[in-house]
C-alpha atoms as a PDB file:
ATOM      1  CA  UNK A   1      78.014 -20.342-170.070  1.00  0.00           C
ATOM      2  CA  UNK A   2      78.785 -20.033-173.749  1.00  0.00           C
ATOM      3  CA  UNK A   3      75.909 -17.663-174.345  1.00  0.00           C
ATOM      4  CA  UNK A   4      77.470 -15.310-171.791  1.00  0.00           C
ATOM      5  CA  UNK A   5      81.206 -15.745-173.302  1.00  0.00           C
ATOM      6  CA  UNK A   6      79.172 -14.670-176.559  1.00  0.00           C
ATOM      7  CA  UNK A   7      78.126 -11.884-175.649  1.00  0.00           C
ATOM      8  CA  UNK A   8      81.059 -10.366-173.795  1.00  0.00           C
ATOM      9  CA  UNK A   9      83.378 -11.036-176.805  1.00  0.00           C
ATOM     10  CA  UNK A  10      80.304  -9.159-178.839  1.00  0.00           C
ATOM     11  CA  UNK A  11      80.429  -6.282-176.223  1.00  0.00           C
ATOM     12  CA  UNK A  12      83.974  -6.312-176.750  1.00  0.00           C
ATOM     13  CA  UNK A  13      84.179  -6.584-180.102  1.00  0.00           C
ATOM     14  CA  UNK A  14      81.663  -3.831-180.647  1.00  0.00           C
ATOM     15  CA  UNK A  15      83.870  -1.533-178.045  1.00  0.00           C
ATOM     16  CA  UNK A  16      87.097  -1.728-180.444  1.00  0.00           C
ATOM     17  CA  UNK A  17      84.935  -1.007-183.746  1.00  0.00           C
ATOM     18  CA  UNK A  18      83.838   2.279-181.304  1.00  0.00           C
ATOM     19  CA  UNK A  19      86.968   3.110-180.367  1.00  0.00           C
ATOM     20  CA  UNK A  20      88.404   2.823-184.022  1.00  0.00           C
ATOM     21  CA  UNK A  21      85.225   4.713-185.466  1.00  0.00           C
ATOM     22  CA  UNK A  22      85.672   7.425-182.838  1.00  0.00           C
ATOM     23  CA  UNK A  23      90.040   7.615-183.299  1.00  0.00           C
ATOM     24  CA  UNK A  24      89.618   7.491-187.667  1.00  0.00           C
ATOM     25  CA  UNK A  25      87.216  10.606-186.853  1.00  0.00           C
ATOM     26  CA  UNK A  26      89.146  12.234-184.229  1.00  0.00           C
ATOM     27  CA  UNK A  27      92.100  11.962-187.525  1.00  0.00           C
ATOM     28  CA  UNK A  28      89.845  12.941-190.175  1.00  0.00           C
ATOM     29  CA  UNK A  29      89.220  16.154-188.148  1.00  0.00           C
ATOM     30  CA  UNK A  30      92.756  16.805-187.525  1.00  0.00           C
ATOM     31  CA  UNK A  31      93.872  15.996-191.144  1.00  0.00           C
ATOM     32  CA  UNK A  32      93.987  19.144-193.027  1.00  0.00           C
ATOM     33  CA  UNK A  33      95.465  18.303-196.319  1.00  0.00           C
ATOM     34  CA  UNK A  34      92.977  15.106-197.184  1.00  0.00           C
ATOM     35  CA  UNK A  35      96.006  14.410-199.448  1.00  0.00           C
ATOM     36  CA  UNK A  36      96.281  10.809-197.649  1.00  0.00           C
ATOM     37  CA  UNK A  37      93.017   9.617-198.395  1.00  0.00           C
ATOM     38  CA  UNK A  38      89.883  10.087-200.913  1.00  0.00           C
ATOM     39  CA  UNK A  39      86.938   9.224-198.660  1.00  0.00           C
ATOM     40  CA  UNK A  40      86.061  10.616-195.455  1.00  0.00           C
ATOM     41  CA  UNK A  41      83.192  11.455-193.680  1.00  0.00           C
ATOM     42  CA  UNK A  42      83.390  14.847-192.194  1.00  0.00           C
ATOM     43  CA  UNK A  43      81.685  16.640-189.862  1.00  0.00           C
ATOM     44  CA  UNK A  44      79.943  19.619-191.297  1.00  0.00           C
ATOM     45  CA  UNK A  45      81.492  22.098-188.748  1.00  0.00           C
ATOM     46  CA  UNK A  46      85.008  20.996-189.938  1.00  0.00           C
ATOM     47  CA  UNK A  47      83.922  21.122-193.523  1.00  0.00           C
ATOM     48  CA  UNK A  48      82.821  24.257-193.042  1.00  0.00           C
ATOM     49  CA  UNK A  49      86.087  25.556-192.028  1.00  0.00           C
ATOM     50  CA  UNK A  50      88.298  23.989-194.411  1.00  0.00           C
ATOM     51  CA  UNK A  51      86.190  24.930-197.514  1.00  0.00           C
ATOM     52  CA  UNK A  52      86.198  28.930-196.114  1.00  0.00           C
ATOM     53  CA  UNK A  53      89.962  27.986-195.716  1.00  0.00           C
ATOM     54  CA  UNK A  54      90.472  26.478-199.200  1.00  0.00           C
ATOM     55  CA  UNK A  55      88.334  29.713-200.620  1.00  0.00           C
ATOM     56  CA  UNK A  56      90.513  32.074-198.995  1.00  0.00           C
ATOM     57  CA  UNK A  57      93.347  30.564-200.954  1.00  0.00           C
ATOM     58  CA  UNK A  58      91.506  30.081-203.993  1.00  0.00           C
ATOM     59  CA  UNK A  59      91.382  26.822-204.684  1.00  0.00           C
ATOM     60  CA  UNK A  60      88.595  24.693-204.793  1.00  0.00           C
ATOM     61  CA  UNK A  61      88.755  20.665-206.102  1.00  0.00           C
ATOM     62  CA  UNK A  62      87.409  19.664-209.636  1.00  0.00           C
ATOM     63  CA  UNK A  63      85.810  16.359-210.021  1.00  0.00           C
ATOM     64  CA  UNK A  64      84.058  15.921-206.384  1.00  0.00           C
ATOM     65  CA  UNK A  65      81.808  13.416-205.803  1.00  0.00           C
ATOM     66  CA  UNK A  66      79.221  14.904-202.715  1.00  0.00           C
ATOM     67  CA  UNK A  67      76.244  12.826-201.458  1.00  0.00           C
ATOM     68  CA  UNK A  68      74.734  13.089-197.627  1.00  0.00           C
ATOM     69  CA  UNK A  69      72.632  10.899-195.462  1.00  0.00           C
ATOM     70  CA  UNK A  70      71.324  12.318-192.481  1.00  0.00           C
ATOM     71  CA  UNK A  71      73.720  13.688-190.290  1.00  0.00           C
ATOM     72  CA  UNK A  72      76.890  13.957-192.796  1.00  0.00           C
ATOM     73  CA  UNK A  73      78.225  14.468-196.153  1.00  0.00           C
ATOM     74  CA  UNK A  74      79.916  12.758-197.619  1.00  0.00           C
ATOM     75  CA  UNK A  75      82.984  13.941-199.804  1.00  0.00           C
ATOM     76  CA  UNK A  76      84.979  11.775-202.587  1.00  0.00           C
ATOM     77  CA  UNK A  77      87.619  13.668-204.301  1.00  0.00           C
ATOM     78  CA  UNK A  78      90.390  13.439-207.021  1.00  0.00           C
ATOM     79  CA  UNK A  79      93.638  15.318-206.242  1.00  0.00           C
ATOM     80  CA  UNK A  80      93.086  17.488-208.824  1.00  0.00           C
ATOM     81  CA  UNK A  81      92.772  21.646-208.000  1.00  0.00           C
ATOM     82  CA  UNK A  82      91.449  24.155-210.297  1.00  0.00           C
ATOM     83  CA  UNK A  83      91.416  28.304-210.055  1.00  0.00           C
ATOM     84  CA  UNK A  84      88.085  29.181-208.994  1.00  0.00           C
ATOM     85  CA  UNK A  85      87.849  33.063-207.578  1.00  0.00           C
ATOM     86  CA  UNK A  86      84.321  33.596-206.108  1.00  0.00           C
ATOM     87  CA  UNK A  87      83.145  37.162-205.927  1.00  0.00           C
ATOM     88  CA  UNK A  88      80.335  39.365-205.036  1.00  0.00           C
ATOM     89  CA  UNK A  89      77.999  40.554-207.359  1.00  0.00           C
ATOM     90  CA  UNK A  90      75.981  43.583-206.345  1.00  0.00           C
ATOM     91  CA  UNK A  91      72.219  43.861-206.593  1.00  0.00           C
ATOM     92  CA  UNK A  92      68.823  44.807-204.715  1.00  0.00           C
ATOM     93  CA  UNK A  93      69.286  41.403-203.151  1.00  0.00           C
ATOM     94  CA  UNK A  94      71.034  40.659-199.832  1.00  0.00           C
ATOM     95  CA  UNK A  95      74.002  39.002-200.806  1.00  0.00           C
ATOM     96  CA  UNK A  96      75.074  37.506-204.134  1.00  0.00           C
ATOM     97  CA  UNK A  97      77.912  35.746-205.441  1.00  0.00           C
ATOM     98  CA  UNK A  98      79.853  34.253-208.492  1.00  0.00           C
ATOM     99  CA  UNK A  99      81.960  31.477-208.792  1.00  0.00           C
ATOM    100  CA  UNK A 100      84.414  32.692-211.521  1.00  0.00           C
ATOM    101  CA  UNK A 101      84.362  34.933-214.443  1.00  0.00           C
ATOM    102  CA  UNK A 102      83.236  33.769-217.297  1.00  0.00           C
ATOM    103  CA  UNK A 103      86.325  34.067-219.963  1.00  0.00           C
ATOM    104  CA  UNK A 104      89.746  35.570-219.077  1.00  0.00           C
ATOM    105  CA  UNK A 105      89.901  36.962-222.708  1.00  0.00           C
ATOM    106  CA  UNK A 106      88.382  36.703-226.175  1.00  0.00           C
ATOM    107  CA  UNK A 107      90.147  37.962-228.972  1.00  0.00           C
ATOM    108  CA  UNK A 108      88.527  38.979-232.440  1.00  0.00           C
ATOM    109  CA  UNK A 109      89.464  37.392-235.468  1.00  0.00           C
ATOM    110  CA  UNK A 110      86.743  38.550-237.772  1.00  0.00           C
ATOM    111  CA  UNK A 111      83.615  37.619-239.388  1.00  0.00           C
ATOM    112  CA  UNK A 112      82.002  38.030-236.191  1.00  0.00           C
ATOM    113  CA  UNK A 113      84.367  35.195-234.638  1.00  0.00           C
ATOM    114  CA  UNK A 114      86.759  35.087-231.177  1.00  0.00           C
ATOM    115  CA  UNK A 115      89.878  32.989-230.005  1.00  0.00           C
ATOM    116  CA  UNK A 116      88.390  32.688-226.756  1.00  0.00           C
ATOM    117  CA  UNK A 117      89.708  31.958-223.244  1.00  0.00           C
ATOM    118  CA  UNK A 118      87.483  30.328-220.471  1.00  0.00           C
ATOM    119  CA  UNK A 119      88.172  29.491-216.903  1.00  0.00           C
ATOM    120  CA  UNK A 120      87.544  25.995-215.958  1.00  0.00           C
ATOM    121  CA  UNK A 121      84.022  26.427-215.107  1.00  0.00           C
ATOM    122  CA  UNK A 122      83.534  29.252-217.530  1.00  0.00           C
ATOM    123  CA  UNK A 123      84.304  26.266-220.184  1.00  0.00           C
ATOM    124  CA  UNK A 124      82.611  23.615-218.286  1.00  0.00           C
ATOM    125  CA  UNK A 125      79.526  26.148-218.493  1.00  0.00           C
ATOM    126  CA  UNK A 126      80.143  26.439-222.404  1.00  0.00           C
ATOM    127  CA  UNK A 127      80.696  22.631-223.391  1.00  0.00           C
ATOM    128  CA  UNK A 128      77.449  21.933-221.380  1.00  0.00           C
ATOM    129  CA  UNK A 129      74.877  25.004-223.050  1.00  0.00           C
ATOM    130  CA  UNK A 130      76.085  25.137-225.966  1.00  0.00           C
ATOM    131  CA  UNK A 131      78.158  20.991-227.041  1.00  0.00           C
ATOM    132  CA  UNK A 132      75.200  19.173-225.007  1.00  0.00           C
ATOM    133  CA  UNK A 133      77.523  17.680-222.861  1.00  0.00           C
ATOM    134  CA  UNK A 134      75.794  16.837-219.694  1.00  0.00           C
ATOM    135  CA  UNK A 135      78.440  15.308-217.917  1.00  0.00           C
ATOM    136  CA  UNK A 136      79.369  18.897-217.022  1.00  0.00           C
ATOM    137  CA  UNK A 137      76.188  19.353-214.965  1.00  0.00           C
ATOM    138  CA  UNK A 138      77.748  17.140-211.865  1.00  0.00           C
ATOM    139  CA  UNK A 139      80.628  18.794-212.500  1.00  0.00           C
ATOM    140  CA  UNK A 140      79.176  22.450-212.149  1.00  0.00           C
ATOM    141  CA  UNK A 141      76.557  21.157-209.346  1.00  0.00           C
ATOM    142  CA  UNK A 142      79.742  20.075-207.083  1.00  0.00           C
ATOM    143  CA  UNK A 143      81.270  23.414-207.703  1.00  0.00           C
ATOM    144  CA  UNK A 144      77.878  24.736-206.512  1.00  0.00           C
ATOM    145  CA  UNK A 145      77.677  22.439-203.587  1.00  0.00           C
ATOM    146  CA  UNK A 146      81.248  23.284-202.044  1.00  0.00           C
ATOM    147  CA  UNK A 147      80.183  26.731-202.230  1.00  0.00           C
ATOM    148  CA  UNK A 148      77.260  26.616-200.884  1.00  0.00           C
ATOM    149  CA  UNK A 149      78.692  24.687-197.607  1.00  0.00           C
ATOM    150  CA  UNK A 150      80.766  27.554-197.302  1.00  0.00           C
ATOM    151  CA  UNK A 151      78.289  30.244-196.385  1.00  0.00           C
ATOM    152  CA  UNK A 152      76.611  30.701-193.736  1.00  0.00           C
ATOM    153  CA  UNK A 153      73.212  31.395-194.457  1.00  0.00           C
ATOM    154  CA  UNK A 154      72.856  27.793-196.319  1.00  0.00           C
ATOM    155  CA  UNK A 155      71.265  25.631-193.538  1.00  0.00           C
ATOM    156  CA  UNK A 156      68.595  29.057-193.114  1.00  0.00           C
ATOM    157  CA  UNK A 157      67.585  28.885-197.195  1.00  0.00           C
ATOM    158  CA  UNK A 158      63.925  27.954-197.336  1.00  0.00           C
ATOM    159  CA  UNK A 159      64.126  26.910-200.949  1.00  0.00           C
ATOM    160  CA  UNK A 160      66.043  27.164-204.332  1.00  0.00           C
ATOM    161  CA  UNK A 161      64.242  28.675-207.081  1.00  0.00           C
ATOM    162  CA  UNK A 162      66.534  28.740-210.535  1.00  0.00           C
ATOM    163  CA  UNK A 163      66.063  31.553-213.340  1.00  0.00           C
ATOM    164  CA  UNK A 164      63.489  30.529-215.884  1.00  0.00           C
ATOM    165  CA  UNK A 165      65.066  29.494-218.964  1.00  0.00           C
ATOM    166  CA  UNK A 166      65.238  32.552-222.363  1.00  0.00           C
ATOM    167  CA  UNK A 167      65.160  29.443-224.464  1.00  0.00           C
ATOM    168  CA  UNK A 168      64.171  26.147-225.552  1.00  0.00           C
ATOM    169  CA  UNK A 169      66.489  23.156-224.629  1.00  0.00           C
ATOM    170  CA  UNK A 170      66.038  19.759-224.398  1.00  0.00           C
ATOM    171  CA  UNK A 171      67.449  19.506-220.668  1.00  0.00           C
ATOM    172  CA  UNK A 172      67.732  22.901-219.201  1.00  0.00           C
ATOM    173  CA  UNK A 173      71.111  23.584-217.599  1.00  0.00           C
ATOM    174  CA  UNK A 174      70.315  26.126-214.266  1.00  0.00           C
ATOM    175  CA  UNK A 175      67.290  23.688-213.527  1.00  0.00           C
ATOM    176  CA  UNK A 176      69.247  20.827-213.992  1.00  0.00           C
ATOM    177  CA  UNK A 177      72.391  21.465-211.841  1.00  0.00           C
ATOM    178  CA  UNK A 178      70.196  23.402-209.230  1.00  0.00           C
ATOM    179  CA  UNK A 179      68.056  19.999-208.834  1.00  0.00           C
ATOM    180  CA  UNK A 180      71.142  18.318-208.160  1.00  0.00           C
ATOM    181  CA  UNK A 181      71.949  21.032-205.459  1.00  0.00           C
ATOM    182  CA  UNK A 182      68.839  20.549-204.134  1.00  0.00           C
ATOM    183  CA  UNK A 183      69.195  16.713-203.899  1.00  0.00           C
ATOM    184  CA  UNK A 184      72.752  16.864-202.382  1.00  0.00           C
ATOM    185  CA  UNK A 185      72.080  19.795-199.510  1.00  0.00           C
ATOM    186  CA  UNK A 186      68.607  18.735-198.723  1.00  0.00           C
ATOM    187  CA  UNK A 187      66.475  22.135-199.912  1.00  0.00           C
ATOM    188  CA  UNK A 188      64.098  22.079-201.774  1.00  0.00           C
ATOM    189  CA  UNK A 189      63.644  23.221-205.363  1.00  0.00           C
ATOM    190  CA  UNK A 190      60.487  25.179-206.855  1.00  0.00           C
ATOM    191  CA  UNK A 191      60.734  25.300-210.601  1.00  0.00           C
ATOM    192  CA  UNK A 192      57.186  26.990-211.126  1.00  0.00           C
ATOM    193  CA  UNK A 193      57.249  29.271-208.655  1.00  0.00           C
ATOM    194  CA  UNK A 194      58.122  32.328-210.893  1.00  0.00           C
ATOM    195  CA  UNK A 195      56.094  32.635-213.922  1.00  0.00           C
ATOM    196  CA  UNK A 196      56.719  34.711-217.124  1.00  0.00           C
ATOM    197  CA  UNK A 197      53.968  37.428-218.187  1.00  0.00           C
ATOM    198  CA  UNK A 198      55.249  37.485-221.443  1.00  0.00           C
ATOM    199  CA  UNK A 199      58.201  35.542-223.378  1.00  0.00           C
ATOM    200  CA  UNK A 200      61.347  37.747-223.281  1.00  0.00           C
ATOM    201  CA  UNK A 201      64.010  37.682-226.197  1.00  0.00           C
ATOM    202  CA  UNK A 202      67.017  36.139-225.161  1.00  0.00           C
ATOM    203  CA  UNK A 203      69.325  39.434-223.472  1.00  0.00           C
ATOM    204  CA  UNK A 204      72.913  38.670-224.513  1.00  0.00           C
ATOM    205  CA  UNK A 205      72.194  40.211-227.865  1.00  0.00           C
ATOM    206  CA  UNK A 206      70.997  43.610-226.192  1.00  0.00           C
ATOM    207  CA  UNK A 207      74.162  45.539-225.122  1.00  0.00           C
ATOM    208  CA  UNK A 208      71.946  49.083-223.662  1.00  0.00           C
ATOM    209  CA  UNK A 209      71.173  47.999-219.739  1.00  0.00           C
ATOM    210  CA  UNK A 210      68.452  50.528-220.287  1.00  0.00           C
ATOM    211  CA  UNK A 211      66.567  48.392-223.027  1.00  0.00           C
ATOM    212  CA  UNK A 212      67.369  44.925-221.401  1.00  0.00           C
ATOM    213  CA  UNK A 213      65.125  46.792-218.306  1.00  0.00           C
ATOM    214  CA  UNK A 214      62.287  47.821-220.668  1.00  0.00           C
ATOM    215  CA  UNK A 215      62.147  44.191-221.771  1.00  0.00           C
ATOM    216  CA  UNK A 216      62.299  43.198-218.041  1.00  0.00           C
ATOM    217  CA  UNK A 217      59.826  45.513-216.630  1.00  0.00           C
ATOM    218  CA  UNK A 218      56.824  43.803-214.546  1.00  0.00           C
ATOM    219  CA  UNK A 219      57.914  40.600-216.942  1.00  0.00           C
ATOM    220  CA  UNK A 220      57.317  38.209-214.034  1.00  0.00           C
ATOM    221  CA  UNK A 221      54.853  37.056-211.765  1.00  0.00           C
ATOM    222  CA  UNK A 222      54.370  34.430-208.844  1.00  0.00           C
ATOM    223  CA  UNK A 223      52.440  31.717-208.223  1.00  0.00           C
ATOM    224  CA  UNK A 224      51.198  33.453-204.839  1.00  0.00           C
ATOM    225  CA  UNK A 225      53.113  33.959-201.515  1.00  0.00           C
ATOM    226  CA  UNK A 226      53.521  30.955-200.527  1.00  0.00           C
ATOM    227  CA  UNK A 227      57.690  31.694-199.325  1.00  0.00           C
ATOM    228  CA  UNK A 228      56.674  35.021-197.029  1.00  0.00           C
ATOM    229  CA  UNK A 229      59.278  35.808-194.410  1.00  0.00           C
ATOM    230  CA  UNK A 230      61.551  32.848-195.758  1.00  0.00           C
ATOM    231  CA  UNK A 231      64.958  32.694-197.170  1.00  0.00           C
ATOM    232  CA  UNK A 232      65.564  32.178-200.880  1.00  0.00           C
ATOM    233  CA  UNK A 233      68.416  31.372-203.355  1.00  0.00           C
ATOM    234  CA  UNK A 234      67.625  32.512-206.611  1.00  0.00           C
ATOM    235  CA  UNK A 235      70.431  30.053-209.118  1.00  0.00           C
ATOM    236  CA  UNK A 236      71.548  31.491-212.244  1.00  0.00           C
ATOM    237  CA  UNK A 237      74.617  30.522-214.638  1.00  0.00           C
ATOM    238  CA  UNK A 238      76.030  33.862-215.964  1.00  0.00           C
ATOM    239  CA  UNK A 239      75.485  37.166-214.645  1.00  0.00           C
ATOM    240  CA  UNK A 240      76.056  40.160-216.776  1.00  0.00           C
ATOM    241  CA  UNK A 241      73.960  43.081-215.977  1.00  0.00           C
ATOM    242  CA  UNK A 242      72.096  41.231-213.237  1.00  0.00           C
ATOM    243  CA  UNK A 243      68.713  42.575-214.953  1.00  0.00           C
ATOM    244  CA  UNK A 244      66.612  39.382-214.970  1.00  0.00           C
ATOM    245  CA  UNK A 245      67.694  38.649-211.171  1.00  0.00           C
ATOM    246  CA  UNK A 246      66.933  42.058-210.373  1.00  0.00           C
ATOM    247  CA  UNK A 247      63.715  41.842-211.884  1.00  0.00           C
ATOM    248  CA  UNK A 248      62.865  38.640-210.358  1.00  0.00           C
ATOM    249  CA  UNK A 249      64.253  39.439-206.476  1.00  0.00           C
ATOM    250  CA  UNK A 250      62.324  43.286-207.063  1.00  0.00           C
ATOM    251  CA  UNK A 251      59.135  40.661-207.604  1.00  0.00           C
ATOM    252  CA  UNK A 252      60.109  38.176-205.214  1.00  0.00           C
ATOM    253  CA  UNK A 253      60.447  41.156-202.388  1.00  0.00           C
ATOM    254  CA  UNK A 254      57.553  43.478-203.664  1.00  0.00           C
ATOM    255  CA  UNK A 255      54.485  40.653-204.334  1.00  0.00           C
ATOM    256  CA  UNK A 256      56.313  37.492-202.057  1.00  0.00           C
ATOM    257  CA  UNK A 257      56.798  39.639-199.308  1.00  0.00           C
ATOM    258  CA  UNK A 258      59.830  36.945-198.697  1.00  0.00           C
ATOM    259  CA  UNK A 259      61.963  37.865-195.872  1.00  0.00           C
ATOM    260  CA  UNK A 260      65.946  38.022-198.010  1.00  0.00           C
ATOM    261  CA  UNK A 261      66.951  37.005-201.520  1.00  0.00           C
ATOM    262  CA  UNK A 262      70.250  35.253-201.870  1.00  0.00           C
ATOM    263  CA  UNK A 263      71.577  34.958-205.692  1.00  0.00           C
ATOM    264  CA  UNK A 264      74.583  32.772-206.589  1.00  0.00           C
ATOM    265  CA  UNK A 265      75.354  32.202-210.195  1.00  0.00           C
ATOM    266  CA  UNK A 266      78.046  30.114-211.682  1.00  0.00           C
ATOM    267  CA  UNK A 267      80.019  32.656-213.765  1.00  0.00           C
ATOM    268  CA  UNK A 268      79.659  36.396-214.727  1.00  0.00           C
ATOM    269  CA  UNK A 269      81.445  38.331-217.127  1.00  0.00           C
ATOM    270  CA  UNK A 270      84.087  40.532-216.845  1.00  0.00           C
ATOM    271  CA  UNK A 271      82.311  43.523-218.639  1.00  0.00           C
ATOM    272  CA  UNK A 272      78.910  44.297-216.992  1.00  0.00           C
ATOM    273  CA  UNK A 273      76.959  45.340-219.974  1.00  0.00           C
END
């Protein structure tokens, strides 16, 4: 008799944790703001909405804390908003996008030097290339992430494949943020796929878009055609002239044979040469 008074008080006990699971859910979905709270688990179809939502007006959170397991992810937040304005960028690819601008202004005081000022993840950007600080690289790979939830094509991507590196660094910063991506959203990332022919100089020095495509010409290769007919996201951090990725998505289409290039980089600058 006690064995059976167990075990309804377990099926009821196990009813009420249901019904609370399924009523904090149905309130989580309704909740718009997430002001009240800073952990959640959202569906991905609300998500989804919110983010194009919180794009629309944008804003977009700093300091977000994104992990998934296998049906949800997971979303930890500060209350803390930041300016970001993603835009298009236009190339031979089929749709591209970046996060922000890279500066709002830079003023010169001489001697070569500039008072200048970044947006929040043109700096973030900055402190990590160029001050080592690696703490920005979860930083910029949430920023990424909430992006990349956003558009519709994400769950489609076949693989992430970020620009090789112009120079030497201890921890490179597109491969490193795009393997966090990669982690997070559950594609996968190929970081030998696209091989250099020859090493090219480093293009931010090279103002004439006609020479930085001399350097670039044929200046790539693949490892073979191993991602025909898929989808790919080529990850950059600052677009300028969009050569390399041009370059690399010209390759990617002509020698791949993939099926469509997506490109999303973290910044670009507000002059195109």
């Amino acid at each position: 008799m006690e064995v059976v008074l167990y075990i309804i008080l377990f099926l009821i006990v196990m009813q009420i944790a249901d019904y609370l699971d399924k009523k904090w859910q149905k309130f989580c979905n309704r909740n718009k703001s997430l002001e009240d709270r800073d952990y959640c688990i959202i569906p991905i179809e609300v998500q989804e909405a919110r983010k194009r939502a919180e794009i629309e007006n944008n804003h977009l959170y700093q300091n977000i804390n994104i992990t998934s397991n296998n049906t949800n992810i997971i979303i930890e937040k500060e209350n803390i908003k930041i300016e970001n304005n993603p835009s298009q960028i236009q190339g031979n690819w089929k749709a591209g996008w970046a996060l922000d601008i890279h500066t709002i202004k830079s003023i010169p005081l001489g001697d070569g030097k500039f008072d200048t000022t970044y947006t929040e993840t043109g700096k973030a950007l900055n402190e990590l290339k160029y001050h080592q600080n690696y703490e920005q690289i979860e930083n910029l790979a949430n920023e990424v992430i909430e992006f990349l939830i956003t558009r519709q094509v994400t769950p489609y991507l076949h693989v992430i494949i970020p620009i090789p590196p112009s120079k030497d660094r201890t921890i490179q910063p597109v491969t490193a943020i795009a393997e966090k991506v990669s982690q997070v959203l559950n594609i996968p990332i190929d970081t030998n796929y696209v091989i250099k022919n020859r090493s090219t100089s480093e293009l931010k020095n090279i103002d004439d878009p006609e020479e930085r495509k001399k350097i670039l010409l044929n200046a790539f290769n693949l490892q073979d055609n191993r991602y025909q007919n898929k989808k790919i996201l080529l990850f950059d951090d600052l677009f300028r002239s969009g050569s390399t990725l041009k370059e690399i998505t010209k390759t990617l289409y002509i020698t791949g044979k993939v099926q469509n290039v997506y490109v999303v980089t973290l910044t670009k600058t507000r002059s195109k040469r």
